[in-house]
C-alpha atoms as a PDB file:
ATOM      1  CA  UNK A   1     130.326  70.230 197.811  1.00  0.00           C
ATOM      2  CA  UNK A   2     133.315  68.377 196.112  1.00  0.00           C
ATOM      3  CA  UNK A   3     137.016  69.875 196.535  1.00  0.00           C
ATOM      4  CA  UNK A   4     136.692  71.306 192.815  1.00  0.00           C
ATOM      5  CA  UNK A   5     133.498  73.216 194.016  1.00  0.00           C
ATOM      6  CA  UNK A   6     134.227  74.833 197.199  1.00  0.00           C
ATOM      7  CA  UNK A   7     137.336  76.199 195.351  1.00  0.00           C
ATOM      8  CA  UNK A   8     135.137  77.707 192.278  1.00  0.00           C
ATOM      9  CA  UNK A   9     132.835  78.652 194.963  1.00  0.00           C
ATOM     10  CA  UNK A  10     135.477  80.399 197.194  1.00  0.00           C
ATOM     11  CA  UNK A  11     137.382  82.413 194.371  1.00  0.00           C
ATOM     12  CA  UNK A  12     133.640  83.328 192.945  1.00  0.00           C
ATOM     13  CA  UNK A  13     133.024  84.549 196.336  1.00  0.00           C
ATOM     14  CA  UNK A  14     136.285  86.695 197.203  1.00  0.00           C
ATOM     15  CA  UNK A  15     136.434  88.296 193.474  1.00  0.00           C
ATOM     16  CA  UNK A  16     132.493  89.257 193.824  1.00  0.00           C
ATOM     17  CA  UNK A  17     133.391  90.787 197.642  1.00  0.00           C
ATOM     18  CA  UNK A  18     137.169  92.397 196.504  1.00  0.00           C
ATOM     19  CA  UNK A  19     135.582  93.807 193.395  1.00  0.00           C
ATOM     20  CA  UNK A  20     132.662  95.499 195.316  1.00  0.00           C
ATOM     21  CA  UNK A  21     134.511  96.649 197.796  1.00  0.00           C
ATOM     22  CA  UNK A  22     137.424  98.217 195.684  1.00  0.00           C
ATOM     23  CA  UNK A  23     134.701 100.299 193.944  1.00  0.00           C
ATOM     24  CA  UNK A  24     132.772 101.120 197.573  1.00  0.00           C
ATOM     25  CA  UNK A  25     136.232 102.098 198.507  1.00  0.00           C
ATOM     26  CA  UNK A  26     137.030 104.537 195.182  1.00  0.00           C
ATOM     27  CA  UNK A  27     133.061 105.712 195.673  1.00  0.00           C
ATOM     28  CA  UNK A  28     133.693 106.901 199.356  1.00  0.00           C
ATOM     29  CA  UNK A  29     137.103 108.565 198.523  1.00  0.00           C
ATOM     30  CA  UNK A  30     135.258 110.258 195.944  1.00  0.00           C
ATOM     31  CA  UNK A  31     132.214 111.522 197.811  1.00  0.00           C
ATOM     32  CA  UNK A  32     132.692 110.920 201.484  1.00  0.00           C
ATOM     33  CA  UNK A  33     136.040 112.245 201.997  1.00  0.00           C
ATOM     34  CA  UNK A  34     135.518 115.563 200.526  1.00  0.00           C
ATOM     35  CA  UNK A  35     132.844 115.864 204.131  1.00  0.00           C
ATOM     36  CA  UNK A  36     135.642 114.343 206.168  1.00  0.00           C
ATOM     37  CA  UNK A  37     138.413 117.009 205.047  1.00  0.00           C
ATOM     38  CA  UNK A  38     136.256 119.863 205.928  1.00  0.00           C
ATOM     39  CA  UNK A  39     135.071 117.970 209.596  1.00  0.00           C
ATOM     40  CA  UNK A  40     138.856 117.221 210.509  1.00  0.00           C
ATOM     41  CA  UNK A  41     139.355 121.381 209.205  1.00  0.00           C
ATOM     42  CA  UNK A  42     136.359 122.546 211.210  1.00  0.00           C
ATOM     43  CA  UNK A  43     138.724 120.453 214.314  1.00  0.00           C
ATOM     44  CA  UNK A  44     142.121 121.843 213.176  1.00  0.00           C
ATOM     45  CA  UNK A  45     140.611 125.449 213.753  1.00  0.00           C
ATOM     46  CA  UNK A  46     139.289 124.458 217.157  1.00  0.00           C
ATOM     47  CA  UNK A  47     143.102 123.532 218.265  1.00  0.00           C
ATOM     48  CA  UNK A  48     144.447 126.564 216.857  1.00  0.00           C
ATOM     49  CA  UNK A  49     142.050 128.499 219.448  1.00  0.00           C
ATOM     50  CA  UNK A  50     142.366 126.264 221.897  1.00  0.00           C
ATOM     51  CA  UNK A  51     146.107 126.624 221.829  1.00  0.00           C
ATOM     52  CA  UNK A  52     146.800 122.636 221.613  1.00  0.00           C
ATOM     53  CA  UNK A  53     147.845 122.830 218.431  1.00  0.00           C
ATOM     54  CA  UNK A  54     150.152 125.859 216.493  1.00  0.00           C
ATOM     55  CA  UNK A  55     149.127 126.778 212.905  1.00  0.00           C
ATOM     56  CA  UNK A  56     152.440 126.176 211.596  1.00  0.00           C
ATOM     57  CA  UNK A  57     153.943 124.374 208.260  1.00  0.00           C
ATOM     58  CA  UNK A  58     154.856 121.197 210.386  1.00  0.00           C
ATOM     59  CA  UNK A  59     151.607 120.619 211.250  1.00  0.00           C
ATOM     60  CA  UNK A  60     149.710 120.755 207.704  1.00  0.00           C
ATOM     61  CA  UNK A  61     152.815 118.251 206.430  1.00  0.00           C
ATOM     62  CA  UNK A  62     152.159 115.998 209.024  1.00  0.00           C
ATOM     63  CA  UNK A  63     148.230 116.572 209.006  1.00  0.00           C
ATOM     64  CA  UNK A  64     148.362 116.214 204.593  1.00  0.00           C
ATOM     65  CA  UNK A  65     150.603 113.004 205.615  1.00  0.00           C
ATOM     66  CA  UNK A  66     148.385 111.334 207.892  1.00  0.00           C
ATOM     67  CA  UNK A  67     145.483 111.891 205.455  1.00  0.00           C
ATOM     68  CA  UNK A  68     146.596 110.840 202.354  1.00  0.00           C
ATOM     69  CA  UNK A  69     148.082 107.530 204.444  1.00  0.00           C
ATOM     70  CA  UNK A  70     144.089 107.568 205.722  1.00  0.00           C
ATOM     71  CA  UNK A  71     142.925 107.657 202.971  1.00  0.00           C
ATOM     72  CA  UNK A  72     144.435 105.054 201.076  1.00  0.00           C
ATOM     73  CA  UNK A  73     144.250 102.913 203.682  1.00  0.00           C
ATOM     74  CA  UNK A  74     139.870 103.592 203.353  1.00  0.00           C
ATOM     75  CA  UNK A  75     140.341 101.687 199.869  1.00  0.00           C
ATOM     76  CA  UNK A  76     141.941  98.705 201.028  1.00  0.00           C
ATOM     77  CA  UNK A  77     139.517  98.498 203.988  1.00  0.00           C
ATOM     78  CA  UNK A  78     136.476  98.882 202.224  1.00  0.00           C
ATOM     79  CA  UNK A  79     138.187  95.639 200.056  1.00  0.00           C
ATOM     80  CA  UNK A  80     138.578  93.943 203.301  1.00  0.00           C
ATOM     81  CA  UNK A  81     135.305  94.788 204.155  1.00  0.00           C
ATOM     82  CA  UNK A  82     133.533  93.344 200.541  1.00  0.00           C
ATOM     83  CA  UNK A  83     135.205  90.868 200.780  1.00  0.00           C
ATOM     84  CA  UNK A  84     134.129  89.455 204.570  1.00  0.00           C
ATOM     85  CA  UNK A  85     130.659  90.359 203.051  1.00  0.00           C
ATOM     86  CA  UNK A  86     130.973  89.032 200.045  1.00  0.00           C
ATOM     87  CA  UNK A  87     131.755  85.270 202.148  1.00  0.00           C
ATOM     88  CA  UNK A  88     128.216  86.130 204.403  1.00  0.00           C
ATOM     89  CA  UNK A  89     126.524  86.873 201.207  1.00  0.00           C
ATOM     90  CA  UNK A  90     127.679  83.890 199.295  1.00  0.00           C
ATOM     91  CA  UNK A  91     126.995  81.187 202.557  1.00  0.00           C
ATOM     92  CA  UNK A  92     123.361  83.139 202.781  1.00  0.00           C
ATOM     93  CA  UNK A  93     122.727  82.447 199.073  1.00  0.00           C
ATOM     94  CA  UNK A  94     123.913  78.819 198.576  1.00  0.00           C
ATOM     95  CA  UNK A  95     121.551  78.479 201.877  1.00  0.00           C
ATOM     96  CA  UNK A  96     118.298  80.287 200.622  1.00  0.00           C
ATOM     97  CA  UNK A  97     118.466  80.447 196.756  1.00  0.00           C
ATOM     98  CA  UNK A  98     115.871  77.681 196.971  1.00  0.00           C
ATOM     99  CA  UNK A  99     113.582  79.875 198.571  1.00  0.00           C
ATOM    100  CA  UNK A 100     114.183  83.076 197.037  1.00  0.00           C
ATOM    101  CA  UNK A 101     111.711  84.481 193.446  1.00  0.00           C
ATOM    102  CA  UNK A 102     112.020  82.068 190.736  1.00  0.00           C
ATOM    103  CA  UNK A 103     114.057  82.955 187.930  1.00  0.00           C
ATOM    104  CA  UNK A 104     117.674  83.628 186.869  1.00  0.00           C
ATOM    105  CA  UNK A 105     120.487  83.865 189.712  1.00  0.00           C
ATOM    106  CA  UNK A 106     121.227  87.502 189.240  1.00  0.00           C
ATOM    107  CA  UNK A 107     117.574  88.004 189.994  1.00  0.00           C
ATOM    108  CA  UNK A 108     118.175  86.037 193.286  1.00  0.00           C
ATOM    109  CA  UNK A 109     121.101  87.850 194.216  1.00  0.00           C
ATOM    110  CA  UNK A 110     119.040  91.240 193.819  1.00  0.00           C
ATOM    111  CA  UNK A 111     116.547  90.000 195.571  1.00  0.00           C
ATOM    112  CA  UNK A 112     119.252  88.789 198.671  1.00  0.00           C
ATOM    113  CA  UNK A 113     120.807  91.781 198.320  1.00  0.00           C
ATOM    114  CA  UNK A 114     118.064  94.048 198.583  1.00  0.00           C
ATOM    115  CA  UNK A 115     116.794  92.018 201.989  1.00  0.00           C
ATOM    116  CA  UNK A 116     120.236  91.687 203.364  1.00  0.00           C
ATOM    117  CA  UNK A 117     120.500  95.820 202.471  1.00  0.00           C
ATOM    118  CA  UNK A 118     117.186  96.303 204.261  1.00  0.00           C
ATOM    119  CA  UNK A 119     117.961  94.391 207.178  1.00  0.00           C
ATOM    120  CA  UNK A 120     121.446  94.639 207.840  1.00  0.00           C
ATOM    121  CA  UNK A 121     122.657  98.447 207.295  1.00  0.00           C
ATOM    122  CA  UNK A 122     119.049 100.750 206.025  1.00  0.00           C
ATOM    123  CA  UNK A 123     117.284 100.242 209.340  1.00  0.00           C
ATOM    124  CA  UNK A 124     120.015  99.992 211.645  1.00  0.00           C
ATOM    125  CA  UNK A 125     121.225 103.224 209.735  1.00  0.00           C
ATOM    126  CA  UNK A 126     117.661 104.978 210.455  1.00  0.00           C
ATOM    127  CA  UNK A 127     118.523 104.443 214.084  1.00  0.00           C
ATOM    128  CA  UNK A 128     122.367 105.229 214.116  1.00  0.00           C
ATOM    129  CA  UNK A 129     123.024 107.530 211.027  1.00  0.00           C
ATOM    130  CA  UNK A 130     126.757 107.617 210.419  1.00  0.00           C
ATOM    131  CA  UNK A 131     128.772 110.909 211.651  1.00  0.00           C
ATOM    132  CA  UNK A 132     131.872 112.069 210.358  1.00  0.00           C
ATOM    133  CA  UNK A 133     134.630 110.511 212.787  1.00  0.00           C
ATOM    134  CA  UNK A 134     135.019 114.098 214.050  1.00  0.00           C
ATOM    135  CA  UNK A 135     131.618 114.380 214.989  1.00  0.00           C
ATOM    136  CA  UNK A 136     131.028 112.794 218.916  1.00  0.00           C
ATOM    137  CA  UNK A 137     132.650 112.629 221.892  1.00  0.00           C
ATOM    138  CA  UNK A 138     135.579 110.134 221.897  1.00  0.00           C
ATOM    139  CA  UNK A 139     134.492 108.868 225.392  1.00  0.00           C
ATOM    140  CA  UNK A 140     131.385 107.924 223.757  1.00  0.00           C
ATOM    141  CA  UNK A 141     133.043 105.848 220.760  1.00  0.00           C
ATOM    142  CA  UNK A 142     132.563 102.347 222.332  1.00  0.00           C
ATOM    143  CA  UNK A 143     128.680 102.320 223.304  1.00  0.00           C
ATOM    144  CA  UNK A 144     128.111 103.721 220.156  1.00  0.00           C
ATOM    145  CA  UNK A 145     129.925 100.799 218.281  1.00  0.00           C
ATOM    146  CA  UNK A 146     128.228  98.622 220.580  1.00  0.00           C
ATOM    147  CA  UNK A 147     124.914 100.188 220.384  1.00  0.00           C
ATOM    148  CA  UNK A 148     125.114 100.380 216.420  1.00  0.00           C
ATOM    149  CA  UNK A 149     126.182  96.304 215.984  1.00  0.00           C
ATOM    150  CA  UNK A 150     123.870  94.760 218.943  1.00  0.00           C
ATOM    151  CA  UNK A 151     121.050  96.948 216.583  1.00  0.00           C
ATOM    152  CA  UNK A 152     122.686  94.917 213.537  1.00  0.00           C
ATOM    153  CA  UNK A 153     122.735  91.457 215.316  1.00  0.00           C
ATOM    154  CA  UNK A 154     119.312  91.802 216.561  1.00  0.00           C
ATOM    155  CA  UNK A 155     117.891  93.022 213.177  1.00  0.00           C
ATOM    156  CA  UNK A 156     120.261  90.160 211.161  1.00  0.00           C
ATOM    157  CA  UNK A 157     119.510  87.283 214.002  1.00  0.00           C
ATOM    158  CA  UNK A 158     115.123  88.363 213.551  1.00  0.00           C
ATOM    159  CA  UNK A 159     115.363  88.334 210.313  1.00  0.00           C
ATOM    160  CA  UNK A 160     116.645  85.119 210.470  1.00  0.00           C
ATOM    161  CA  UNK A 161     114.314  83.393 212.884  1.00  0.00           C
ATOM    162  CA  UNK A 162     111.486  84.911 210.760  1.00  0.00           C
ATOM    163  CA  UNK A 163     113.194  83.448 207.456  1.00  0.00           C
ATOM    164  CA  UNK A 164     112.257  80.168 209.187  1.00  0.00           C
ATOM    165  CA  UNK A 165     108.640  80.816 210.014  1.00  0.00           C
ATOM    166  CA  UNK A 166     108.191  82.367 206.589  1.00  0.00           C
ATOM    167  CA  UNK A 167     109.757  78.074 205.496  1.00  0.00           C
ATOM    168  CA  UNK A 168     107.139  76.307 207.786  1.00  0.00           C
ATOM    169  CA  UNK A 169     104.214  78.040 206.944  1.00  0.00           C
ATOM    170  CA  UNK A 170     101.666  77.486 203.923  1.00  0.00           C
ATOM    171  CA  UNK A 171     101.980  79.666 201.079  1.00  0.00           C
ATOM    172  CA  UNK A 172      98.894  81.719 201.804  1.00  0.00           C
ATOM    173  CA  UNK A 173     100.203  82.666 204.868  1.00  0.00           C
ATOM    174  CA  UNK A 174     103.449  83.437 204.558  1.00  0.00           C
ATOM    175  CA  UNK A 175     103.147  87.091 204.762  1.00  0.00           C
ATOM    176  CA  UNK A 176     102.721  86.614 208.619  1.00  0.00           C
ATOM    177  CA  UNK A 177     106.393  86.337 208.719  1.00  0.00           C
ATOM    178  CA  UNK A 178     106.675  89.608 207.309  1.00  0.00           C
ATOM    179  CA  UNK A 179     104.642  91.388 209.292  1.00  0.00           C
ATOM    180  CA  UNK A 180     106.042  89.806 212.316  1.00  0.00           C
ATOM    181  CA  UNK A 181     109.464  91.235 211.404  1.00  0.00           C
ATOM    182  CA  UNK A 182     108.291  94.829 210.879  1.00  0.00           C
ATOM    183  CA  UNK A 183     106.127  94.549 214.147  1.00  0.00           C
ATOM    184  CA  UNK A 184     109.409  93.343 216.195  1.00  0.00           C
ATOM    185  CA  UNK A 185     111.842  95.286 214.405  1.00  0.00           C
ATOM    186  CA  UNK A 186     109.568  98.491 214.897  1.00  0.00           C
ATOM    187  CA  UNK A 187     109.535  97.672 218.701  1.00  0.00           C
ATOM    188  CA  UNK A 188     113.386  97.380 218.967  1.00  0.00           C
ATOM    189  CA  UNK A 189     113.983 100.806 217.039  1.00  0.00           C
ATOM    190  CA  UNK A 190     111.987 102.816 219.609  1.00  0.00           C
ATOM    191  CA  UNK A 191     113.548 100.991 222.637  1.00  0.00           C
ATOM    192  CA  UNK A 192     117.005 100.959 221.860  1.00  0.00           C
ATOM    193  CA  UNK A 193     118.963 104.136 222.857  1.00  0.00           C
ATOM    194  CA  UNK A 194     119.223 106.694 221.288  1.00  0.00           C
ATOM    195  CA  UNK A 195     122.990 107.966 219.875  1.00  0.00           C
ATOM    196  CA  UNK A 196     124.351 109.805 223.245  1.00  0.00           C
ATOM    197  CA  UNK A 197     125.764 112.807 221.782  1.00  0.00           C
ATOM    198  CA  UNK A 198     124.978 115.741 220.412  1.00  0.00           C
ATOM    199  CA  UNK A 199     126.066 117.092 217.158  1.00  0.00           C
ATOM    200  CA  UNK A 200     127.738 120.645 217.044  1.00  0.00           C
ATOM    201  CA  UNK A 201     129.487 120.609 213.620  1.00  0.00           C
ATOM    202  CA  UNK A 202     127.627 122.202 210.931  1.00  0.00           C
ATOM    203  CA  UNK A 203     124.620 120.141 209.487  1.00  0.00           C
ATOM    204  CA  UNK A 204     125.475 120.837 206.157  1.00  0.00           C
ATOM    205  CA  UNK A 205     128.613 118.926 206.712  1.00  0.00           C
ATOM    206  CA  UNK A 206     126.713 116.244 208.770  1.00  0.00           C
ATOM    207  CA  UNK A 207     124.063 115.581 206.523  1.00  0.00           C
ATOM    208  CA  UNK A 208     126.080 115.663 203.282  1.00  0.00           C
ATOM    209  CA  UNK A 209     127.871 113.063 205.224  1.00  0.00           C
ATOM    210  CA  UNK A 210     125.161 110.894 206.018  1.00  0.00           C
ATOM    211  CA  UNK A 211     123.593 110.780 202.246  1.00  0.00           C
ATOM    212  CA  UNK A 212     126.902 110.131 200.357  1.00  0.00           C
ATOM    213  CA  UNK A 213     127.626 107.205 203.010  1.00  0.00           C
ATOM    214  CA  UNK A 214     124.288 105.606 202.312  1.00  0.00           C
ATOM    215  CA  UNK A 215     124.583 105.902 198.802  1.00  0.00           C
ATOM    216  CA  UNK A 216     128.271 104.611 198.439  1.00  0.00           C
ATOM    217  CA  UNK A 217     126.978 101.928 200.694  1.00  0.00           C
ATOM    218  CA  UNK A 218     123.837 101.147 198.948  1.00  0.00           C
ATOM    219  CA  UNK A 219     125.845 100.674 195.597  1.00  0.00           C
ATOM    220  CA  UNK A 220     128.160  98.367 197.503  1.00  0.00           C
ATOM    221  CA  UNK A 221     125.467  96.215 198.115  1.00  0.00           C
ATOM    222  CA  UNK A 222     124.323  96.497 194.383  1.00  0.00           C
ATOM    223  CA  UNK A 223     127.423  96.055 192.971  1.00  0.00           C
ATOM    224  CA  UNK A 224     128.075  92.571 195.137  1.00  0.00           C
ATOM    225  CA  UNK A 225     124.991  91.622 193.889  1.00  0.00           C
ATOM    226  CA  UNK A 226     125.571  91.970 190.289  1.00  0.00           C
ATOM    227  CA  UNK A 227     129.080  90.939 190.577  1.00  0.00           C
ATOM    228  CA  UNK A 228     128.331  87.325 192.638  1.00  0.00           C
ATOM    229  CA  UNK A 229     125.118  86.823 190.756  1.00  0.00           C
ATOM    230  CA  UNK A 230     126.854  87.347 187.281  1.00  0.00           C
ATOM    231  CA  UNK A 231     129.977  84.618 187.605  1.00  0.00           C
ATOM    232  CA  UNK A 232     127.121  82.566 189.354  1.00  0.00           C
ATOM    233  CA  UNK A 233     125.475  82.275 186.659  1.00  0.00           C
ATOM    234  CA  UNK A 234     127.986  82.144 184.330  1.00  0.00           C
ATOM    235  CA  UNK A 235     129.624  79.262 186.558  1.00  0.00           C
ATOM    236  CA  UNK A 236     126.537  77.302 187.740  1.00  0.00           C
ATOM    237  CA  UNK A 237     127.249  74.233 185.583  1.00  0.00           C
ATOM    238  CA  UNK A 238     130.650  73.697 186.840  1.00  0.00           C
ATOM    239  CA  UNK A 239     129.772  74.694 190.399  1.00  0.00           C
ATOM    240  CA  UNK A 240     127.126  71.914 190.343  1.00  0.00           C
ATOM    241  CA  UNK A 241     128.856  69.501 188.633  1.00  0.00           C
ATOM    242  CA  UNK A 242     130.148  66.348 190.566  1.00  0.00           C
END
């Protein structure tokens, strides 16, 4: 790829990732927040009775501070975040497009999109639903990062290996590859661990949580798709031009 095309391919690449992750970031503030304001209440009253904390005006201007610094700070790290995807999503493409559905390259992005969705955050998700950051035992926090990403590196590195098996074999059999995924990926789910703590704020708040979080994330990956696969197409002559 000539110096001309690794810059067209970089800038198409950050804009797609910035741009989905600015509106993942506005999405969340919108509909995940409003769950995280009444967790972070729900621990505000525990400190009152607890005595660690004193229900005084001091304490909601520095809480209101603290949140509204939070909460901006959620936009620009969901941008961060699009756009580190956004580069994995654009490598994975320029290296499979060749092997994804014939047709137009916003169908191919879909289509990457939907797998990388699948494979990367739905099933790992089924295993590790997300919590409010309230939720959990702060002793905890570590093994269930580490528990949550190993699941993510073992579904992503499968995946991969079964990409390649799904290239060497005949057409007809192809669908092997598949099935060999679901069968391994099935196996992992049951033996990994489960999340070690239990929740004790109000499901209503918990699930609410969990269902706006896979939404939001769900249109981030839609939105990257659209986004990449739109300038890609719209760029494709000059990207592959020498």
């Amino acid at each position: 790829m000539g110096l001309l095309k690794t810059g067209l391919f970089v800038i198409v690449v950050l804009v797609s990732g910035s741009f989905a992750g600015l509106i993942y970031g506005g999405l969340n503030l919108a509909l995940v927040e409003p769950f995280l304001d009444d967790a972070t209440n729900i621990e505000n009253q525990i400190l009152f009775e607890s005595g660690e904390e004193s229900d005084t005006d001091d304490f909601w201007v520095e809480y209101y501070s603290y949140r509204s610094w939070q909460k901006g700070g959620q936009v620009l790290a969901a941008t961060i975040f699009g756009t580190s995807i956004g580069a994995l999503f654009g490598i994975v493409f320029v290296y499979s497009r060749n092997s994804l559905p014939n047709g137009n390259n916003l169908r191919k992005t879909l289509v990457l999109a939907g797998i990388m969705w699948l494979v990367l955050f739905t099933i790992p998700f089924l295993k590790y639903p997300a919590n409010p950051p309230t939720v959990g035992d702060g002793e905890t926090v570590v093994l269930r990062g580490i528990l949550y990403l190993s699941f993510i590196a073992i579904s992503g590195f499968a995946a991969l290996g079964f990409y390649y098996m799904y290239k060497q074999l005949k057409t007809q059999k192809r669908f092997f590859s598949f099935i060999g995924y679901a069968i391994f990926i099935t196996i992992v789910f049951f033996l990994m661990p489960d999340n070690p703590d239990e929740i004790t704020a109000p499901m209503e708040i918990v699930s609410g949580f969990r269902i706006f979080s896979f939404f939001t994330t769900s249109i981030f990956w839609l939105s990257l798709a659209l986004i990449f696969g739109a300038f890609w197409e719209k760029l494709q002559p000059k990207i592959h031009s020498n």
